[in-house]
C-alpha atoms as a PDB file:
ATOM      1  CA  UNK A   1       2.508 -34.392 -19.327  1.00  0.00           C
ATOM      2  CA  UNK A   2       3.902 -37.626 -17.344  1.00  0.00           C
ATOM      3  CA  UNK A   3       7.805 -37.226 -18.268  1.00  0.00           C
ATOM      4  CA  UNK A   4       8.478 -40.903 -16.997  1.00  0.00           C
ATOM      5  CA  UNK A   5       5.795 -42.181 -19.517  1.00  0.00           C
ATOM      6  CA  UNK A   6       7.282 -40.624 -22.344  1.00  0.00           C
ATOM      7  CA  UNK A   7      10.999 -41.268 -21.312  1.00  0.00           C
ATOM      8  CA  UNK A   8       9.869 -45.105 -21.250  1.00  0.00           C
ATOM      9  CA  UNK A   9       8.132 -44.292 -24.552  1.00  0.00           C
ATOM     10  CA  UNK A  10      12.125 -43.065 -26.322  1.00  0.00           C
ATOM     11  CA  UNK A  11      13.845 -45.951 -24.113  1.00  0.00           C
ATOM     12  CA  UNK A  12      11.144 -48.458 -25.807  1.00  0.00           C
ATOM     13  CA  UNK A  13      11.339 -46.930 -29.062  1.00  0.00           C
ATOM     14  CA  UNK A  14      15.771 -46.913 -29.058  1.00  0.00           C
ATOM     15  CA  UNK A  15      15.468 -50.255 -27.989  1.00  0.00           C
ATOM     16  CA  UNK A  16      14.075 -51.281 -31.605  1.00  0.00           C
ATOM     17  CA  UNK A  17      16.314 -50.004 -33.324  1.00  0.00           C
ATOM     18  CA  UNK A  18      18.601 -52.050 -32.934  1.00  0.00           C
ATOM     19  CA  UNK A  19      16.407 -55.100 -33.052  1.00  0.00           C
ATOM     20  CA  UNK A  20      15.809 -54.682 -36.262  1.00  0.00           C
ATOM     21  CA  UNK A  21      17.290 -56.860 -39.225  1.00  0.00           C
ATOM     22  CA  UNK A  22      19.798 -54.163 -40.422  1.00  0.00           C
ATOM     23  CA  UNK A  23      20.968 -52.343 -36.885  1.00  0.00           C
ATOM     24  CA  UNK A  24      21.225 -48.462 -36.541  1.00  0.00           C
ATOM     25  CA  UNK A  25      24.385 -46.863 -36.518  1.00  0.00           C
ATOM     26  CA  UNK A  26      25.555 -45.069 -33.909  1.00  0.00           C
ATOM     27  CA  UNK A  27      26.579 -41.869 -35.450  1.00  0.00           C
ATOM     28  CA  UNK A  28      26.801 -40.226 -38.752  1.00  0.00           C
ATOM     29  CA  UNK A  29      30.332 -40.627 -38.904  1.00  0.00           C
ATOM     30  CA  UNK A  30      30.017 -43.919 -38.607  1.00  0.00           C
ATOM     31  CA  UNK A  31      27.601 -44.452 -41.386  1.00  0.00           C
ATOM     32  CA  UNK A  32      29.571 -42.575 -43.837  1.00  0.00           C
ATOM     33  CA  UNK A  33      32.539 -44.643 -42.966  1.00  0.00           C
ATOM     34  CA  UNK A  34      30.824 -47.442 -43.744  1.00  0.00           C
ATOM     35  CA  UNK A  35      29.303 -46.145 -47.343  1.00  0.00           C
ATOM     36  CA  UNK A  36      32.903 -45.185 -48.053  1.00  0.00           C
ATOM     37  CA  UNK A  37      34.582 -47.957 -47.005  1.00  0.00           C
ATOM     38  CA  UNK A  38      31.933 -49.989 -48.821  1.00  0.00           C
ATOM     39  CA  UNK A  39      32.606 -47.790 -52.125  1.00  0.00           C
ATOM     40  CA  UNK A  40      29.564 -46.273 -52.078  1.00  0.00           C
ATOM     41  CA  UNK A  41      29.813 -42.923 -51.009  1.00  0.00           C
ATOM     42  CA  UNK A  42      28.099 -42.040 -54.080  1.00  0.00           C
ATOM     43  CA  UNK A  43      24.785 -42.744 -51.890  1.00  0.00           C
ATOM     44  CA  UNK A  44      25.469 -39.608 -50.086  1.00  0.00           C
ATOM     45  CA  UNK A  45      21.803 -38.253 -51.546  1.00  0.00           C
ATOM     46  CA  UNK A  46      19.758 -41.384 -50.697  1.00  0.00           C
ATOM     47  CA  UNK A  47      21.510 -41.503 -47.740  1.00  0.00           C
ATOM     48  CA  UNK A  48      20.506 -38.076 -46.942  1.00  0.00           C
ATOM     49  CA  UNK A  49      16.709 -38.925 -47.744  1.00  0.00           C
ATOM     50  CA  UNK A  50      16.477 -41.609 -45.450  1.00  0.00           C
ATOM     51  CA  UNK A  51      17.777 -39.891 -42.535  1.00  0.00           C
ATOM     52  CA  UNK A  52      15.677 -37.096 -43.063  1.00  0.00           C
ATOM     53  CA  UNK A  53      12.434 -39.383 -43.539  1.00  0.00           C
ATOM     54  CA  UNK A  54      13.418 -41.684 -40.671  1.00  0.00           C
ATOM     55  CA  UNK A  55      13.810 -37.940 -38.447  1.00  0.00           C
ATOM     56  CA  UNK A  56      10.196 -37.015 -40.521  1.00  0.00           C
ATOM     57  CA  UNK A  57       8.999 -40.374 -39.061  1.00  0.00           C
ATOM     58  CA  UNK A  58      10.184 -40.003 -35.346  1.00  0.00           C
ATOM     59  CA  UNK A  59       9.080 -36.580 -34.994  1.00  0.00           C
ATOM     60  CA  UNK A  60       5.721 -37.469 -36.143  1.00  0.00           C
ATOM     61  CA  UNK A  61       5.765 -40.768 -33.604  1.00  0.00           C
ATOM     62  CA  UNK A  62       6.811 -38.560 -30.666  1.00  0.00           C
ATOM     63  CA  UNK A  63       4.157 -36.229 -31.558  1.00  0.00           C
ATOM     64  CA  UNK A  64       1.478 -38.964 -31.064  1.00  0.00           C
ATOM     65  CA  UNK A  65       3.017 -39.706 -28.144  1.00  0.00           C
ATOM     66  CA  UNK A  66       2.704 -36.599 -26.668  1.00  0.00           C
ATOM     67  CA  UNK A  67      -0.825 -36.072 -27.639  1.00  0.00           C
ATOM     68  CA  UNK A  68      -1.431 -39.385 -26.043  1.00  0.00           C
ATOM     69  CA  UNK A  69      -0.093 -38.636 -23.075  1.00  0.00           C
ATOM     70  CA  UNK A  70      -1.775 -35.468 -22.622  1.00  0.00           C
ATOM     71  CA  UNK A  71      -4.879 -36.327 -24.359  1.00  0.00           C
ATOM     72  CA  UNK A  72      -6.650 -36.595 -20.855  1.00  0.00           C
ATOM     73  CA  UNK A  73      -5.496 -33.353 -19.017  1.00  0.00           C
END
């Protein structure tokens, strides 16, 4: 498997994140800072969804990734 490729692949990939319209916090901490100094904190569980779908969602993107790059040796 090329290492560079897929290191240029993440790079790439962290870049839009924070391109996006709402930008990605930089920690967990930080997040839940923000829900409770936003008063809701009470979104703990949808909170919790999302970040497990969004980690659902980048395991499955690295996976094609790899399988890309390695589809050939």
């Amino acid at each position: 498997m090329n290492v560079k490729k897929l290191n240029e692949y993440f790079e790439s990939e962290f870049k839009m994140l924070d391109r996006s319209i709402v930008a990605t916090p930089p920690t967990r901490e930080s997040l839940e800072s923000f829900c409770k100094a936003s008063g809701t904190e009470g979104w703990f569980l949808p909170m919790q969804f999302a970040m497990n779908f969004g980690y659902k969602m980048a395991l499955e993107n690295v996976k094609d990734e790899v399988t890309n790059l390695t589809k050939d040796l």
